[in-house]
C-alpha atoms as a PDB file:
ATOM      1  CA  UNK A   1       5.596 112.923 137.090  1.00  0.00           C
ATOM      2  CA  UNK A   2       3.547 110.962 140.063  1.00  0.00           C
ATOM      3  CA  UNK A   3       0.551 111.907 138.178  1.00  0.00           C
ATOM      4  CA  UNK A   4       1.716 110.034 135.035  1.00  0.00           C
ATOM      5  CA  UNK A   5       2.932 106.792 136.973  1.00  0.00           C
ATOM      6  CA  UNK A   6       0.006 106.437 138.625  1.00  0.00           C
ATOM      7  CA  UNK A   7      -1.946 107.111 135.208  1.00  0.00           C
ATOM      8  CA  UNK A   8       0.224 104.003 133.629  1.00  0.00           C
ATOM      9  CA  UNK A   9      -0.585 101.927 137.038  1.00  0.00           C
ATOM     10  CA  UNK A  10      -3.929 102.666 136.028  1.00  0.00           C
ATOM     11  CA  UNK A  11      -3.725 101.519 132.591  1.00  0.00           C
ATOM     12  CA  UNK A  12      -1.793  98.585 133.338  1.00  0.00           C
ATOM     13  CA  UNK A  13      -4.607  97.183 135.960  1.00  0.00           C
ATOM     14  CA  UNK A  14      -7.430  97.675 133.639  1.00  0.00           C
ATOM     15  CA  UNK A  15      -5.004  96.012 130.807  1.00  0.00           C
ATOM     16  CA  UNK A  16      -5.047  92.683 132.908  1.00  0.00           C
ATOM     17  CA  UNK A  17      -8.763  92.921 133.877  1.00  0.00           C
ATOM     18  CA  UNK A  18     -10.346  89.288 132.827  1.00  0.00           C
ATOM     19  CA  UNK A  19     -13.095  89.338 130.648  1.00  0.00           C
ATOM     20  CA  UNK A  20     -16.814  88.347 131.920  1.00  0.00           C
ATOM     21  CA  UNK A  21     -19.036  85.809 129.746  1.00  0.00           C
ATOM     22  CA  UNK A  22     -21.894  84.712 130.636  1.00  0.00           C
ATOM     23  CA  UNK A  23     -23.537  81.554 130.160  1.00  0.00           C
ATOM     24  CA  UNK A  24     -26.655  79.333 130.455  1.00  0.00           C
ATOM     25  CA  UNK A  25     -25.901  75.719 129.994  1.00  0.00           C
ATOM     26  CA  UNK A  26     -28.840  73.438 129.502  1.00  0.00           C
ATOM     27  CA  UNK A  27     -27.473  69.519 129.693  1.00  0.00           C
ATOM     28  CA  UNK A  28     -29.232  66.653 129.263  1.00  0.00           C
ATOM     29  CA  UNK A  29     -26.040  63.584 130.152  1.00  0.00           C
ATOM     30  CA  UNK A  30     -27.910  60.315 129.584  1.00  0.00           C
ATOM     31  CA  UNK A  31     -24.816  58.757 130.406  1.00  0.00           C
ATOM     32  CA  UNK A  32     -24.733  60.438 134.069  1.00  0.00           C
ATOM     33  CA  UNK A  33     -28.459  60.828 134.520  1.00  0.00           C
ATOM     34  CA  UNK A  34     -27.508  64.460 134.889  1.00  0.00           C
ATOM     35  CA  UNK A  35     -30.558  66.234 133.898  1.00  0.00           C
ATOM     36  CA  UNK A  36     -30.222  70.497 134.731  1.00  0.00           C
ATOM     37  CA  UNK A  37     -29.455  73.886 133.594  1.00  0.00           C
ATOM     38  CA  UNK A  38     -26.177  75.875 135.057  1.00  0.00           C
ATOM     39  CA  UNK A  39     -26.534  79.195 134.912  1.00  0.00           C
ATOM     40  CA  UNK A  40     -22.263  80.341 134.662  1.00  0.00           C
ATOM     41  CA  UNK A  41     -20.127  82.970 134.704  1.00  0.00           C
ATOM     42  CA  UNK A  42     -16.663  82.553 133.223  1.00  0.00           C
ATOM     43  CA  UNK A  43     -13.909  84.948 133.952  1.00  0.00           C
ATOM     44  CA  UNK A  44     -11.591  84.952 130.403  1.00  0.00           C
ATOM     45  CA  UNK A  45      -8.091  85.672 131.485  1.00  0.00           C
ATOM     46  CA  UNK A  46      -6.607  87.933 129.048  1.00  0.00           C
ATOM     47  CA  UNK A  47      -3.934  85.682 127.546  1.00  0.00           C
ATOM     48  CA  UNK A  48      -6.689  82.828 127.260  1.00  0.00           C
ATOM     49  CA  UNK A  49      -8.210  82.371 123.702  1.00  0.00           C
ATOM     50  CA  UNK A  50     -11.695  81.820 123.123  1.00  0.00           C
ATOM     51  CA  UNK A  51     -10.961  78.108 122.292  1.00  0.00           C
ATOM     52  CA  UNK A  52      -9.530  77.307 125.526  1.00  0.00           C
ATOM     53  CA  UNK A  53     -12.511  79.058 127.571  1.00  0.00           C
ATOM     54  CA  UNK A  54     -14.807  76.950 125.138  1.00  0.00           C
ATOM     55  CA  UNK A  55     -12.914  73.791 126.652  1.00  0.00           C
ATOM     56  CA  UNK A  56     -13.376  74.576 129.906  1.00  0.00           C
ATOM     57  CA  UNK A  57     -17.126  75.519 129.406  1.00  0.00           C
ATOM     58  CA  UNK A  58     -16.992  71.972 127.743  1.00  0.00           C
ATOM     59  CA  UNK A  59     -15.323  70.080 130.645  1.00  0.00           C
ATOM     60  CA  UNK A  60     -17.831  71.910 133.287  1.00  0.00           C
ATOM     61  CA  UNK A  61     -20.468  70.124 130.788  1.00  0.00           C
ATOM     62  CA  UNK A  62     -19.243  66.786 131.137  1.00  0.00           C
ATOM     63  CA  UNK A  63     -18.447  66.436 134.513  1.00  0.00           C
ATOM     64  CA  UNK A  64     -21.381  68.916 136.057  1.00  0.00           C
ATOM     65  CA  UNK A  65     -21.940  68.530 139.369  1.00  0.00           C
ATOM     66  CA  UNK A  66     -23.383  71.057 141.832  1.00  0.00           C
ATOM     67  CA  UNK A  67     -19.755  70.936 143.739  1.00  0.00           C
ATOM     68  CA  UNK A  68     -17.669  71.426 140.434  1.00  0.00           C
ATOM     69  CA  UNK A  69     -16.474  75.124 139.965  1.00  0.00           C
ATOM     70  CA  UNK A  70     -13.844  77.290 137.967  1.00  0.00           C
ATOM     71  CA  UNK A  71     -10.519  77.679 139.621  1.00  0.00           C
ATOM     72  CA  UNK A  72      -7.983  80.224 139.042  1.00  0.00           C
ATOM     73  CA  UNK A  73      -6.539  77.745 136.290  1.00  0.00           C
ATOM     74  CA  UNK A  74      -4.153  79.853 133.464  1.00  0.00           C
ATOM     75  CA  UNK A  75      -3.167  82.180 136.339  1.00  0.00           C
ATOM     76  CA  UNK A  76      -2.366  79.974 139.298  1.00  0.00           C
ATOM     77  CA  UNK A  77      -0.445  76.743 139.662  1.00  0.00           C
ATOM     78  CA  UNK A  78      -2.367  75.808 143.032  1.00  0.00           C
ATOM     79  CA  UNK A  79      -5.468  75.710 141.240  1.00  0.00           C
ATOM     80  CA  UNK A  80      -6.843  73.252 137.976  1.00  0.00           C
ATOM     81  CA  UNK A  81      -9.551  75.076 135.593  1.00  0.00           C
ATOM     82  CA  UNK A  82     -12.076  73.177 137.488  1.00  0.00           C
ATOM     83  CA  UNK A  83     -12.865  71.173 140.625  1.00  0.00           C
ATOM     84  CA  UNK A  84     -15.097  69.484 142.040  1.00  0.00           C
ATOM     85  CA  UNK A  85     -14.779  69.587 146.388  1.00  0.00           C
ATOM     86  CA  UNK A  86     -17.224  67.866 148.274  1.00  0.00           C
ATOM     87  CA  UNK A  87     -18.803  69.764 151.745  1.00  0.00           C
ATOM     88  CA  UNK A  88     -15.577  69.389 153.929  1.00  0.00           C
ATOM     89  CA  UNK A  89     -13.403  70.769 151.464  1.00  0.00           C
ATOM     90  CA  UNK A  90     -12.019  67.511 149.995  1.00  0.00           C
ATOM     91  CA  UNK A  91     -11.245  67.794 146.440  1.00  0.00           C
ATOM     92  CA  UNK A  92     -13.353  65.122 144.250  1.00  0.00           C
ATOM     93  CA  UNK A  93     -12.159  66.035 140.712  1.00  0.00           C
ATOM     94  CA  UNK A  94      -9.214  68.202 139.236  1.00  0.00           C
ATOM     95  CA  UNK A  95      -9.545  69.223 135.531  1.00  0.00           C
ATOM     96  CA  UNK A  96      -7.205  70.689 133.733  1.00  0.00           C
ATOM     97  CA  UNK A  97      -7.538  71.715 129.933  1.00  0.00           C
ATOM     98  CA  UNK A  98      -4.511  72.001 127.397  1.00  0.00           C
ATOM     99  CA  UNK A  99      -1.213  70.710 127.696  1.00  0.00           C
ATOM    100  CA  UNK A 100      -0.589  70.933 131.447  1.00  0.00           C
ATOM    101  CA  UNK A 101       3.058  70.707 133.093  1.00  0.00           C
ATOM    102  CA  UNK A 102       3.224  66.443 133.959  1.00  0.00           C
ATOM    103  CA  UNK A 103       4.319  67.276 137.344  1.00  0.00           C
ATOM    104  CA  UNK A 104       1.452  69.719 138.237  1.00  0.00           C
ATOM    105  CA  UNK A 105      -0.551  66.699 136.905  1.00  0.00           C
ATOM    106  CA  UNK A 106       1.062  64.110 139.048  1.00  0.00           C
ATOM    107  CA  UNK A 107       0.923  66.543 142.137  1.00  0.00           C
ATOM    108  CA  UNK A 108      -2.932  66.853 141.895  1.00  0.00           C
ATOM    109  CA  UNK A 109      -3.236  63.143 141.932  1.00  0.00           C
ATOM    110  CA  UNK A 110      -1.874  63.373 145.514  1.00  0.00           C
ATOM    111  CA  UNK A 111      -4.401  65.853 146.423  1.00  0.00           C
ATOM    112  CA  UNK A 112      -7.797  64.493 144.646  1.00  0.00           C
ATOM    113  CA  UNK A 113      -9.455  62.043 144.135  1.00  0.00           C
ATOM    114  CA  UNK A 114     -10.045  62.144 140.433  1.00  0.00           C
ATOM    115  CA  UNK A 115      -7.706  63.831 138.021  1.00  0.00           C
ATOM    116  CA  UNK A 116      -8.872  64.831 134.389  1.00  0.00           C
ATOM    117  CA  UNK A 117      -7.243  66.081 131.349  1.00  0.00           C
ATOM    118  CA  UNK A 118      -8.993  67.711 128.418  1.00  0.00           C
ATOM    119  CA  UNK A 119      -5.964  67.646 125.657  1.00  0.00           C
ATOM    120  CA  UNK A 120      -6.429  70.017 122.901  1.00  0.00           C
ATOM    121  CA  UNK A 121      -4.321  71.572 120.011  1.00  0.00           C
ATOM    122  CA  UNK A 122      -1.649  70.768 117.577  1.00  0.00           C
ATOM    123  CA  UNK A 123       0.741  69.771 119.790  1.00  0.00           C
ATOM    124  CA  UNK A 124      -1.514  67.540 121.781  1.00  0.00           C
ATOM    125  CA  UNK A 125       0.030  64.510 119.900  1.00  0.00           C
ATOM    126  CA  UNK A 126       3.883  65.422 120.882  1.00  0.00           C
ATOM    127  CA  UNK A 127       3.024  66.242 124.537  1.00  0.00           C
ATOM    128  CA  UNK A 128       0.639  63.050 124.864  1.00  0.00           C
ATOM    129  CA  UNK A 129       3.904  61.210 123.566  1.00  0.00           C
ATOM    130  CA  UNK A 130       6.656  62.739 125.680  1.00  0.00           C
ATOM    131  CA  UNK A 131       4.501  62.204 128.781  1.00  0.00           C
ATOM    132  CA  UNK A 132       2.914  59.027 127.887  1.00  0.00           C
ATOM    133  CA  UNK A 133       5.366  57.069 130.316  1.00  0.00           C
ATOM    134  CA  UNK A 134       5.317  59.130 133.228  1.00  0.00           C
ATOM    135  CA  UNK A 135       1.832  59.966 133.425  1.00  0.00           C
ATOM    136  CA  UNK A 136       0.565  56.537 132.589  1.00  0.00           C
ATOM    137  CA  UNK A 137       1.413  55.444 135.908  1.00  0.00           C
ATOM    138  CA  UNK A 138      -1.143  57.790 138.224  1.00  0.00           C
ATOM    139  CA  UNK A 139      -3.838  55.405 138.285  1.00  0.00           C
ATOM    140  CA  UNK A 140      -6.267  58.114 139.298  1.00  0.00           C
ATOM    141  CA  UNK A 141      -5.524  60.046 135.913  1.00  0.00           C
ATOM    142  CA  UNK A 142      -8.083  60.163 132.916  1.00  0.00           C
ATOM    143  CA  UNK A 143      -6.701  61.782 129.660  1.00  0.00           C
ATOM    144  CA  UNK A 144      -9.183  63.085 127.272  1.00  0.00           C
ATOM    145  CA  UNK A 145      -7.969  64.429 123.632  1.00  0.00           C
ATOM    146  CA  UNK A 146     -10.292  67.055 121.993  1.00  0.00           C
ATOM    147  CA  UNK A 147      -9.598  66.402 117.809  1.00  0.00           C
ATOM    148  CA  UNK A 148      -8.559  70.070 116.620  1.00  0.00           C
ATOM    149  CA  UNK A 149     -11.564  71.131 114.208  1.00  0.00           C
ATOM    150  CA  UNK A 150     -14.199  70.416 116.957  1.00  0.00           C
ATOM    151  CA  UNK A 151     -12.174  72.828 119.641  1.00  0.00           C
ATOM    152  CA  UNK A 152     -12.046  75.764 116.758  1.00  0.00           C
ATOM    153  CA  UNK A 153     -15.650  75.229 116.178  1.00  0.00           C
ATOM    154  CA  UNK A 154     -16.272  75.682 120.227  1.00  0.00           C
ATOM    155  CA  UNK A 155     -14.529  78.691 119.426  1.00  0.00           C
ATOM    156  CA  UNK A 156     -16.511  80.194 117.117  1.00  0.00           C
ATOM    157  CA  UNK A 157     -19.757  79.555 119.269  1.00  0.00           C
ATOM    158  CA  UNK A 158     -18.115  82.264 121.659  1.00  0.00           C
ATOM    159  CA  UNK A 159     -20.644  85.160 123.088  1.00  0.00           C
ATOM    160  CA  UNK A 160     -20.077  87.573 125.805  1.00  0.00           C
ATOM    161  CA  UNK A 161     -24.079  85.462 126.949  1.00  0.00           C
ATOM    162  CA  UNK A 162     -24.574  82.199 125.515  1.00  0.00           C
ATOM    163  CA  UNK A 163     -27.364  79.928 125.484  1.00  0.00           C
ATOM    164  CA  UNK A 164     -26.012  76.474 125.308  1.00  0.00           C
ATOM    165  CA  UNK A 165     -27.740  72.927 125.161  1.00  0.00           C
ATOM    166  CA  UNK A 166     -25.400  70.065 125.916  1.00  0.00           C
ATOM    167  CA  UNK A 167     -27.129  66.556 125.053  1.00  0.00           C
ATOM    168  CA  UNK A 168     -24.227  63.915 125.749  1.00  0.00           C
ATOM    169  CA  UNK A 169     -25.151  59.766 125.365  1.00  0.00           C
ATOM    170  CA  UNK A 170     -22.368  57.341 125.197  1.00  0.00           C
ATOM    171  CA  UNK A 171     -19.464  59.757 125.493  1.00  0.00           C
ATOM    172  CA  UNK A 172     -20.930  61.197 122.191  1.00  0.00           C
ATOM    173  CA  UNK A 173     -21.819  65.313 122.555  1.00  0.00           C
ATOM    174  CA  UNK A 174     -23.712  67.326 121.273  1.00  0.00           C
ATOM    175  CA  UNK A 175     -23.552  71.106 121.282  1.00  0.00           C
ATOM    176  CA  UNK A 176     -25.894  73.255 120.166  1.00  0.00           C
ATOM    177  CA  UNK A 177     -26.571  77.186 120.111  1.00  0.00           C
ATOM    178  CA  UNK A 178     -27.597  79.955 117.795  1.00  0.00           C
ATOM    179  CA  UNK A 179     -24.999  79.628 116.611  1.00  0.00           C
ATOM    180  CA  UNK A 180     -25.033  76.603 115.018  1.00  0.00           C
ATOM    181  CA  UNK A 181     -24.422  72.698 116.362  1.00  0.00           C
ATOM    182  CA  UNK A 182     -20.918  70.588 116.769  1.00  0.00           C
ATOM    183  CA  UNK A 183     -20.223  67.100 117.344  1.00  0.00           C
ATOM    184  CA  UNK A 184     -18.051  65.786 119.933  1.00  0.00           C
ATOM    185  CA  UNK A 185     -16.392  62.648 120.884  1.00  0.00           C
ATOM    186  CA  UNK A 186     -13.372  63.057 122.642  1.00  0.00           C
ATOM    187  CA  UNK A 187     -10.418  60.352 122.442  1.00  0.00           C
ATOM    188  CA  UNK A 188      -9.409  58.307 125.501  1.00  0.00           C
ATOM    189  CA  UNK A 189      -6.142  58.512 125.929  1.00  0.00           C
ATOM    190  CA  UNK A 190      -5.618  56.665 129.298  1.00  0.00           C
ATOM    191  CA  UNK A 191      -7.821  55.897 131.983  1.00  0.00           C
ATOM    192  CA  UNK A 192      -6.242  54.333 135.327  1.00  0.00           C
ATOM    193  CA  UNK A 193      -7.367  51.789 137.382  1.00  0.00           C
ATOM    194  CA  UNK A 194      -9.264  54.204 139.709  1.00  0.00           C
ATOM    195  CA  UNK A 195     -10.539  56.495 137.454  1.00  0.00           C
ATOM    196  CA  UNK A 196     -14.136  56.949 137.279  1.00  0.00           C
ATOM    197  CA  UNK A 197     -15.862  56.274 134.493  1.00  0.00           C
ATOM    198  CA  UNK A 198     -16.796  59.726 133.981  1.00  0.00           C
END
């Protein structure tokens, strides 16, 4: 019987393994003057979809920066999908993608600088709506809406190793792989006093 308990232990562990893609991300943001290739590995938890990682991978493009990395995101409420911490530790930029809990949201303006949020998904209008109020008053807050048919066609440019060129020139992007090329331009939803341009 300890045999077969520690066989479904096992199991379970390798059930909740992320999965590993790979990525090389060429941009070219004349909008930044960010000019480099990023060379990524992205850790798919295994109740993320491919659409979400695609966001992410999208909101590492525009905002790259050799401090910005993936946090724990999905699985941790300490930690955004990305940030951006300069060399003493200070955090620069919190991104979040999705429809994040408000109050997370308002608790990362306390702790960084810059807080960002990629909205996505069919519901993006209702929670943008309910929340509108209480998060239009962090005046550190950016929110960003991703229109529905471009984050399904992020999807579908999905590989276990990607080669990815990002051209993006006045907030318009452009993705492009083998697998074929999407337009972007996401929405601006609110941007506070002391947000950043980008």
């Amino acid at each position: 019987m300890h045999g077969y308990n520690s066989q479904l232990i096992h199991f379970a562990q390798m059930a909740i393994k992320a999965t590993v893609f790979k990525a090389a991300l060429q941009i070219a943001d004349m909008d930044r003057h960010h000019y480099a290739d990023h060379a990524l590995t992205l850790a798919q938890h295994p109740s993320e979809t491919d659409e979400r990682m695609m966001v992410r991978l999208l909101a590492f493009a525009l905002y790259a920066d050799d401090g910005l990395s993936f946090g724990k995101g999905i699985s941790s409420d300490e930690e955004p999908d990305l940030w951006q911490k300069d060399l003493t530790g200070e955090i620069k930029r919190w991104i979040q993608v999705g429809l994040p809990d408000p109050r997370v949201i308002r608790k990362a303006g306390g702790r960084a600088d810059q807080v960002v949020v990629l909205s996505y998904g069919r519901a993006a209008d209702i929670w943008w709506n309910e929340n509108r109020d209480y998060l239009q008053r962090q005046e550190n807050l950016t929110v960003l809406k991703l229109a529905g048919e471009t984050t399904q066609a992020l999807a579908a440019l999905a590989s276990r190793n990607m080669q990815l060129q990002c051209t993006i020139q006045e907030g318009h992007i452009m993705m492009t792989s083998v697998a074929g090329m999407i337009e972007i331009e996401p929405l601006i939803l609110h941007r506070g006093p002391r947000s950043a341009e980008r």
